[in-house]
C-alpha atoms as a PDB file:
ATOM      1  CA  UNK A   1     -15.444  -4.557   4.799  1.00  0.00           C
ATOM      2  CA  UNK A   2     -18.831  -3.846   2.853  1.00  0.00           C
ATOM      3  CA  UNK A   3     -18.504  -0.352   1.085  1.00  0.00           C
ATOM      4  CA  UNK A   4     -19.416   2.910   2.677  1.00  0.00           C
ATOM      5  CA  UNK A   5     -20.137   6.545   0.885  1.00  0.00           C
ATOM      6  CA  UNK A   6     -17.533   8.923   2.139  1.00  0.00           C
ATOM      7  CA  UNK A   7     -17.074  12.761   2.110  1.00  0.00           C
ATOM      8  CA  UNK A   8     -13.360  13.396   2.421  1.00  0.00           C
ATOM      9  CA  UNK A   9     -13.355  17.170   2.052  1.00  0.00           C
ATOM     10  CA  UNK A  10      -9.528  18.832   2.103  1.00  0.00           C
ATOM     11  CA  UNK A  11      -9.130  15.663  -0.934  1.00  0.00           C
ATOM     12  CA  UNK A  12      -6.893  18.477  -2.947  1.00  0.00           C
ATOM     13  CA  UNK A  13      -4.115  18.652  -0.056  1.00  0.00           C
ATOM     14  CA  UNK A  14      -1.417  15.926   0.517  1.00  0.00           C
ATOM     15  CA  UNK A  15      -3.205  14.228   3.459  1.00  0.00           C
ATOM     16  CA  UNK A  16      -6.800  14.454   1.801  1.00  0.00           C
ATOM     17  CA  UNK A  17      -5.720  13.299  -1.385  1.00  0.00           C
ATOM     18  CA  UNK A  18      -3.855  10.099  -0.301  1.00  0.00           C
ATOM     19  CA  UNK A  19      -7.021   9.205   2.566  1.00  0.00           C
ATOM     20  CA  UNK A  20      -9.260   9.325  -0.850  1.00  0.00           C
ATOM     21  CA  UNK A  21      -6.928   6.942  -2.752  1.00  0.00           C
ATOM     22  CA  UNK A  22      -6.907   4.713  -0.249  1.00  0.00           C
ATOM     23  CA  UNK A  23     -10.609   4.583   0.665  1.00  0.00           C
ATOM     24  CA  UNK A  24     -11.158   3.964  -2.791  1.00  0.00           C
ATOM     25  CA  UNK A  25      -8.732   0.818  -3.304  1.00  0.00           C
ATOM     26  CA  UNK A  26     -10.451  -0.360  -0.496  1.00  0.00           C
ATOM     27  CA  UNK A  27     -13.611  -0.524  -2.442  1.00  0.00           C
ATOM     28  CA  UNK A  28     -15.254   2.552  -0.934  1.00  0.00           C
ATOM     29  CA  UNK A  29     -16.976   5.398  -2.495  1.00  0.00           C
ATOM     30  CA  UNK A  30     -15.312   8.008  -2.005  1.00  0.00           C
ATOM     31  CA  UNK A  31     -16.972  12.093  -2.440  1.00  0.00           C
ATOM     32  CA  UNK A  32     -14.164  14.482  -2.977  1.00  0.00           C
ATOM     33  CA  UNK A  33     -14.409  17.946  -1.746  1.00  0.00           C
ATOM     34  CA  UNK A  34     -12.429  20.950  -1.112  1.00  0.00           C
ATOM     35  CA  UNK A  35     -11.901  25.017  -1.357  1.00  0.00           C
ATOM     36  CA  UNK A  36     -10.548  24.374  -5.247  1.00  0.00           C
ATOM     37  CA  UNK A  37     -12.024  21.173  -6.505  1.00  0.00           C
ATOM     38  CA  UNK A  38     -14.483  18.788  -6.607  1.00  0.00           C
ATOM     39  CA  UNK A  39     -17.541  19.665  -4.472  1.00  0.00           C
ATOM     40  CA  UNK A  40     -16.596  23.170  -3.422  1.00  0.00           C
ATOM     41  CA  UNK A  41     -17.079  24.233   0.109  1.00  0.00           C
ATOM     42  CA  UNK A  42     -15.643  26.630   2.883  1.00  0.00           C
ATOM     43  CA  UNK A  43     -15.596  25.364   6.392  1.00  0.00           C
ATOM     44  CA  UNK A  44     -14.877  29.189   7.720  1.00  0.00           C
ATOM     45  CA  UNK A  45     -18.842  29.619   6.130  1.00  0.00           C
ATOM     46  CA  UNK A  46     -21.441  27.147   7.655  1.00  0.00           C
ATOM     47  CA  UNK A  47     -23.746  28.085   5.091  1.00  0.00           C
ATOM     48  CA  UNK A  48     -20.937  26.505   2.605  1.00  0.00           C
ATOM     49  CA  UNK A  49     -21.086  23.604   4.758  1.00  0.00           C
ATOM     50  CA  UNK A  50     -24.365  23.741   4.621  1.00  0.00           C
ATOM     51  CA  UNK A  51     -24.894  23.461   0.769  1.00  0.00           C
ATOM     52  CA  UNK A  52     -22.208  20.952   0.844  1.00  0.00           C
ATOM     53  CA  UNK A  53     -23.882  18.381   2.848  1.00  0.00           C
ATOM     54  CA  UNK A  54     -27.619  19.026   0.561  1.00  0.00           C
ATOM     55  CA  UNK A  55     -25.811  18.236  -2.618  1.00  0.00           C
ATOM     56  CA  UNK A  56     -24.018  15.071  -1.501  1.00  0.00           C
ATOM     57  CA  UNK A  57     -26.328  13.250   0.333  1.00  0.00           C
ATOM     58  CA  UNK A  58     -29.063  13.870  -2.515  1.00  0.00           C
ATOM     59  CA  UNK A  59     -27.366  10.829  -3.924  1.00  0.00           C
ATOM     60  CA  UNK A  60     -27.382   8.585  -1.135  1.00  0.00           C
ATOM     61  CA  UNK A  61     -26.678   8.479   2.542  1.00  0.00           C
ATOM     62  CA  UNK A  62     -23.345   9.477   4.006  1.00  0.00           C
ATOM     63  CA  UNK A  63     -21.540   6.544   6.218  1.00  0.00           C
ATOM     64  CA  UNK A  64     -18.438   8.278   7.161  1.00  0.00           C
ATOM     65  CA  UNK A  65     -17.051  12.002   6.964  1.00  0.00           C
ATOM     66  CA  UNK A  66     -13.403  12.739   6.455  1.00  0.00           C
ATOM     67  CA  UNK A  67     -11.963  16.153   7.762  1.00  0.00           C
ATOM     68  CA  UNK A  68      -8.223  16.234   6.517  1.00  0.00           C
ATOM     69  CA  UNK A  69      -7.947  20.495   6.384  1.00  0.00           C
ATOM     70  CA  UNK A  70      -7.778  23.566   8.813  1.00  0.00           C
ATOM     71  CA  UNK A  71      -4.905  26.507   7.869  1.00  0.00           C
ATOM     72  CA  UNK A  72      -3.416  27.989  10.480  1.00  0.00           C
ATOM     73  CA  UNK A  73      -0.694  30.667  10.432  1.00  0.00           C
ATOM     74  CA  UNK A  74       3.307  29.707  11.993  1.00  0.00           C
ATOM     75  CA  UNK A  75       5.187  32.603  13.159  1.00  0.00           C
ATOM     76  CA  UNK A  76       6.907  33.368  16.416  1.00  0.00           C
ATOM     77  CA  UNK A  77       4.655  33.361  19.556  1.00  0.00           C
ATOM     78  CA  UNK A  78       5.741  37.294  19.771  1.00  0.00           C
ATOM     79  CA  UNK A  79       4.792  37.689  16.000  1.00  0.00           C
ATOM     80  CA  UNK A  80       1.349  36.378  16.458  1.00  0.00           C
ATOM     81  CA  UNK A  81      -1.697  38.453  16.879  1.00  0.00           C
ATOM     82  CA  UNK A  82      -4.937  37.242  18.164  1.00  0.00           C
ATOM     83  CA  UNK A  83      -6.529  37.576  15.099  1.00  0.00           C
ATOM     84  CA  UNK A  84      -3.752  35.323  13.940  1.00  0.00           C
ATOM     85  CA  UNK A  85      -5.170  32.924  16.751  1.00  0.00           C
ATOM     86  CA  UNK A  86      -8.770  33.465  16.051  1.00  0.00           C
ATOM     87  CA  UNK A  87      -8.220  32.752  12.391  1.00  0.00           C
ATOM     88  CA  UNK A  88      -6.391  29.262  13.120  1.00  0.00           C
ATOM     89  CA  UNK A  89      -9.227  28.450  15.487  1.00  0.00           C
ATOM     90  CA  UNK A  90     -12.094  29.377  12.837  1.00  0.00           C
ATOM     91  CA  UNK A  91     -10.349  27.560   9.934  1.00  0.00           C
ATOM     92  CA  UNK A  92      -8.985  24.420  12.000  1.00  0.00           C
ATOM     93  CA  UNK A  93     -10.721  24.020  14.269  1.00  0.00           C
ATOM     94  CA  UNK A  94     -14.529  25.584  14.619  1.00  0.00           C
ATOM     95  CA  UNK A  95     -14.746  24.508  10.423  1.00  0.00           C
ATOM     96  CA  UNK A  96     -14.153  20.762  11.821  1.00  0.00           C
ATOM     97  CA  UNK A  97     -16.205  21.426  14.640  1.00  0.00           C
ATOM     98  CA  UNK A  98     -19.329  22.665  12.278  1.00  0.00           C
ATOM     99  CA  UNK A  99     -18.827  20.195  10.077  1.00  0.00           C
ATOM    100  CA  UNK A 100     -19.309  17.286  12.635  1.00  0.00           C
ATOM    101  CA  UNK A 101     -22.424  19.691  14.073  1.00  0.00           C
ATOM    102  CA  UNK A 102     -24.295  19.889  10.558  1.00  0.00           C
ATOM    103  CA  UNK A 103     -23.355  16.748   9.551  1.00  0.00           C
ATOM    104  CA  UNK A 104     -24.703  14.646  12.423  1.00  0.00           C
ATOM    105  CA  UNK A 105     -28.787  14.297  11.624  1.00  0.00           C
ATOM    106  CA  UNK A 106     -27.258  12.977   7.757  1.00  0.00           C
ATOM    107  CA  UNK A 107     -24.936  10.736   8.987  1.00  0.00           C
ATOM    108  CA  UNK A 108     -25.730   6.691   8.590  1.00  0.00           C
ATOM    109  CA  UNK A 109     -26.795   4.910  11.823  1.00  0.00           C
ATOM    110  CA  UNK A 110     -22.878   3.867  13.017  1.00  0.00           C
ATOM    111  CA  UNK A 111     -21.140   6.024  10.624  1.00  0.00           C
ATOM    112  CA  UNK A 112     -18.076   7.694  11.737  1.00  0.00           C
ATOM    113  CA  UNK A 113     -16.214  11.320  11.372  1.00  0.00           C
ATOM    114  CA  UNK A 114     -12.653  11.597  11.489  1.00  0.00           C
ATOM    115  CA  UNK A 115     -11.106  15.136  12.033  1.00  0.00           C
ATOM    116  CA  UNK A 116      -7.299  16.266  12.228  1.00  0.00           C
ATOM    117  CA  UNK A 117      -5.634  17.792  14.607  1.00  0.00           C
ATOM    118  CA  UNK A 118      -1.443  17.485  14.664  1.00  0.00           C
ATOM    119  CA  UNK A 119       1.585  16.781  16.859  1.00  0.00           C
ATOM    120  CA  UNK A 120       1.609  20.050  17.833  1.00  0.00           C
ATOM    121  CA  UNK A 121      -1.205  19.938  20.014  1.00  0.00           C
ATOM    122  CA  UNK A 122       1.295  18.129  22.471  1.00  0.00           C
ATOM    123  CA  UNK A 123       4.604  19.010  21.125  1.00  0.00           C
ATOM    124  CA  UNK A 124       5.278  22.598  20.560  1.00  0.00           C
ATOM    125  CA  UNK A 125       7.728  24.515  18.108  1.00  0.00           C
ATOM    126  CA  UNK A 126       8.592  28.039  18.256  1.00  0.00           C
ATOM    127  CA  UNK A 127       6.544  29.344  15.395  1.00  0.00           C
ATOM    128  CA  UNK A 128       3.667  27.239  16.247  1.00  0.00           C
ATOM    129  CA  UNK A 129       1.496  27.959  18.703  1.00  0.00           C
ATOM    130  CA  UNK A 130      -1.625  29.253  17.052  1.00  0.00           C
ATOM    131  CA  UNK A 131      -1.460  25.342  15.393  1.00  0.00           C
ATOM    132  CA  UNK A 132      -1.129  24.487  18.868  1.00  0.00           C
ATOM    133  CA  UNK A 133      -4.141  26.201  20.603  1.00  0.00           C
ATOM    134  CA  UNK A 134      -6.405  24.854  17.456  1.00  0.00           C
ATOM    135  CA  UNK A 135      -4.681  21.353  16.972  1.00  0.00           C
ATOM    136  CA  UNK A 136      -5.445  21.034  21.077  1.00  0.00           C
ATOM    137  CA  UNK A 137      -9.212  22.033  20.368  1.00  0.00           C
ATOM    138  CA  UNK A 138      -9.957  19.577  18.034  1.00  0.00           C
ATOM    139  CA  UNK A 139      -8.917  17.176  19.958  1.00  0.00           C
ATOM    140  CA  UNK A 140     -10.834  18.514  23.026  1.00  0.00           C
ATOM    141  CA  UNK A 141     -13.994  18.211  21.115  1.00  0.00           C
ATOM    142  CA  UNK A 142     -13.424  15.045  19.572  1.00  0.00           C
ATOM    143  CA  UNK A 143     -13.054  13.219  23.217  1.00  0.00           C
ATOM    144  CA  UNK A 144     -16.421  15.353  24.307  1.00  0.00           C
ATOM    145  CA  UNK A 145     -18.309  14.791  21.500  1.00  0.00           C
ATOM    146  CA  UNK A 146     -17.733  11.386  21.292  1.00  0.00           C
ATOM    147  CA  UNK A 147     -20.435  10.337  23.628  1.00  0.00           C
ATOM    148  CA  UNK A 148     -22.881  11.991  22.683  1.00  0.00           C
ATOM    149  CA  UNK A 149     -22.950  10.734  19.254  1.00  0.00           C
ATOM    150  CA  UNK A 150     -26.373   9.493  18.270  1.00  0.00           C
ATOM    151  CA  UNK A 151     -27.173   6.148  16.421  1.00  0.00           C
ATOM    152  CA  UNK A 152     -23.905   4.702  17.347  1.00  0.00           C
ATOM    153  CA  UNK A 153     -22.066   7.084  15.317  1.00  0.00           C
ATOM    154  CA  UNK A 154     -18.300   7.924  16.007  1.00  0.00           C
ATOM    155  CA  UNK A 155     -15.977  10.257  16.374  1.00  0.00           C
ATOM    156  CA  UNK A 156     -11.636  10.661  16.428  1.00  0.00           C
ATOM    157  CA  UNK A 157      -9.083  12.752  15.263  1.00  0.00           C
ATOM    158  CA  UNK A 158      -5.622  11.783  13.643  1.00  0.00           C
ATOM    159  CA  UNK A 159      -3.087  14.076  15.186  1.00  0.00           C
ATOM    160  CA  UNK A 160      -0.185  13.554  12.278  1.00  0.00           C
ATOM    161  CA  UNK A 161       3.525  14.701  12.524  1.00  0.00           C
ATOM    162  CA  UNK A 162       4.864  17.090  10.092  1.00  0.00           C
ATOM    163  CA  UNK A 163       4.575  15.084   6.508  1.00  0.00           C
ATOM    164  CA  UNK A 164       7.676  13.826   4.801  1.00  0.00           C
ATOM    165  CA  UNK A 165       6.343  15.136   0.981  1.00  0.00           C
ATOM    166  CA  UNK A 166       5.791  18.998   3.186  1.00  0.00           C
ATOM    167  CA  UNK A 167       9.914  19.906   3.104  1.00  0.00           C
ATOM    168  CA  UNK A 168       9.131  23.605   2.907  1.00  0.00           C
ATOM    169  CA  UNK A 169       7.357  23.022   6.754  1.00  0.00           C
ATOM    170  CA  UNK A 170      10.721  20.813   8.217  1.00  0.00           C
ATOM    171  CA  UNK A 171      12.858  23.628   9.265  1.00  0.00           C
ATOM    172  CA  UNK A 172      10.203  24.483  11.204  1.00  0.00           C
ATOM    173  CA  UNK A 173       9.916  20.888  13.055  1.00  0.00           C
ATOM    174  CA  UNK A 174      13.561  20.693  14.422  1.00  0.00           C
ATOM    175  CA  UNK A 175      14.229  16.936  15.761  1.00  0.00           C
ATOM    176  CA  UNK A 176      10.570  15.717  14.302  1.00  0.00           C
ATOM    177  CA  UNK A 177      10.785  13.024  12.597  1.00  0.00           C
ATOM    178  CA  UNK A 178       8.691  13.701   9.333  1.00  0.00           C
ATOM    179  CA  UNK A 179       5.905  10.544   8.139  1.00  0.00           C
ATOM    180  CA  UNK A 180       4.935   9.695   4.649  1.00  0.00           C
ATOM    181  CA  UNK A 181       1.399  10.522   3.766  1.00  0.00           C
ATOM    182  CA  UNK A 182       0.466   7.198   3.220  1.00  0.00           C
ATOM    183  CA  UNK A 183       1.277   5.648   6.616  1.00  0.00           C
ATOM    184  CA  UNK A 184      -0.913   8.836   7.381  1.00  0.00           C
ATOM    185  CA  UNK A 185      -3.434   7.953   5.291  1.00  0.00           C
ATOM    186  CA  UNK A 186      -3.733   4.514   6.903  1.00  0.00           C
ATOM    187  CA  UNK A 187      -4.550   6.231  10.277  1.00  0.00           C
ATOM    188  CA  UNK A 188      -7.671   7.674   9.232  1.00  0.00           C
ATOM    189  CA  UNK A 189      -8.517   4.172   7.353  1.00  0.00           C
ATOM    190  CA  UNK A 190      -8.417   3.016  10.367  1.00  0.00           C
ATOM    191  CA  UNK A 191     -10.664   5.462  12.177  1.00  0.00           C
ATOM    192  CA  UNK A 192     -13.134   4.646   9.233  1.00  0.00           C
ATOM    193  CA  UNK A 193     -12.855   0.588   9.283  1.00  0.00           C
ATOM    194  CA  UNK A 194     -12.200   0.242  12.976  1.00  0.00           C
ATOM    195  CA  UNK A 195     -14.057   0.338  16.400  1.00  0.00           C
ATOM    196  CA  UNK A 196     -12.388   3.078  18.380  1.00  0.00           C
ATOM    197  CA  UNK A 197     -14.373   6.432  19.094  1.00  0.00           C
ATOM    198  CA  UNK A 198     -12.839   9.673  21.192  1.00  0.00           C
ATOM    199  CA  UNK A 199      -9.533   8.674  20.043  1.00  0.00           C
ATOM    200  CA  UNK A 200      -6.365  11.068  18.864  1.00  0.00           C
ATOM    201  CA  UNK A 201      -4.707   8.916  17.099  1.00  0.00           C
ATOM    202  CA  UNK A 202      -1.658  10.055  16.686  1.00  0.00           C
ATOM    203  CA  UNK A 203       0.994   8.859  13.245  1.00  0.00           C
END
């Protein structure tokens, strides 16, 4: 596989950071970037997003993007408030969503994005239905946007279960069976390195 430049922003969290490790034992370049470290952004600010994308591709085109963040609050459906659902959907999913929209006219002719949604988009748990509602539109906009993509460009969305290094989130997961970030981590390789666009791949 010849060697692409790739943002992975969320590389500070569990999933991020092991999708960066592998990218770069697979010979890729990897750009790390996050709230805390590396190249700083905020995907609740497109101006963030914004800055983020001048400052990295100053050094070179971009042939992939890696989203592998979103926050979203878990409580029980009567708890939540819909500002609780508005700020899932601005963090999770509309920050995904603008990234993919500003990064598009930077992106290398057949370079790829590859967002995250979750298993909860399809398989609900009592606290977490605002993950649910944001999880599901990621993945809505991933099979939209996928063809209308210019430049052969493409676009899917890894849709993990709950990880098994997260144990302060498994109580929360009754009868899930929890994955190891690296078998995670090979999903989005595998958006990156492979064919398949408008895909939720799910680990």
């Amino acid at each position: 596989m010849t060697s692409q430049r790739i943002l992975v922003v969320g590389a500070s969290g569990l999933i991020g950071g092991a999708v960066a490790e592998l990218l770069e034992r697979q010979g890729h370049e990897v750009v790390r970037a996050s709230r805390s470290s590396g190249e700083r952004v905020d995907l609740t600010d497109e101006a963030s997003i914004a800055a983020l994308y001048e400052r990295v591709t100053a050094d070179g085109p971009l042939h992939a993007v890696v989203a592998a963040t979103g926050n979203v609050p878990f409580a029980p459906a009567a708890e939540l408030t819909v500002a609780d659902y508005r700020a899932g959907l601005l963090d999770k999913a509309l920050g995904q969503i603008a990234l993919v929209v500003h990064g598009v006219p930077l992106l290398a002719e057949r370079g790829t994005f590859t967002l995250t949604s979750g298993i909860l988009s399809h398989s609900p748990v009592p606290t977490g239905a605002a993950a649910s509602a944001a999880n599901g539109a990621v993945d809505g906009f991933v099979r939209a946007h996928a063809a209308t993509l210019p430049g052969g460009a493409r676009i899917n969305a890894v849709s993990p279960n709950v990880l098994a290094e997260a144990e302060g989130y498994h109580s929360s997961f009754p009868g899930f069976l929890p994955v190891p970030a690296a078998d995670v981590a090979a999903t989005y390789l595998r958006s990156v390195e492979g064919v398949e666009t408008g895909q939720v791949l799910s680990v």
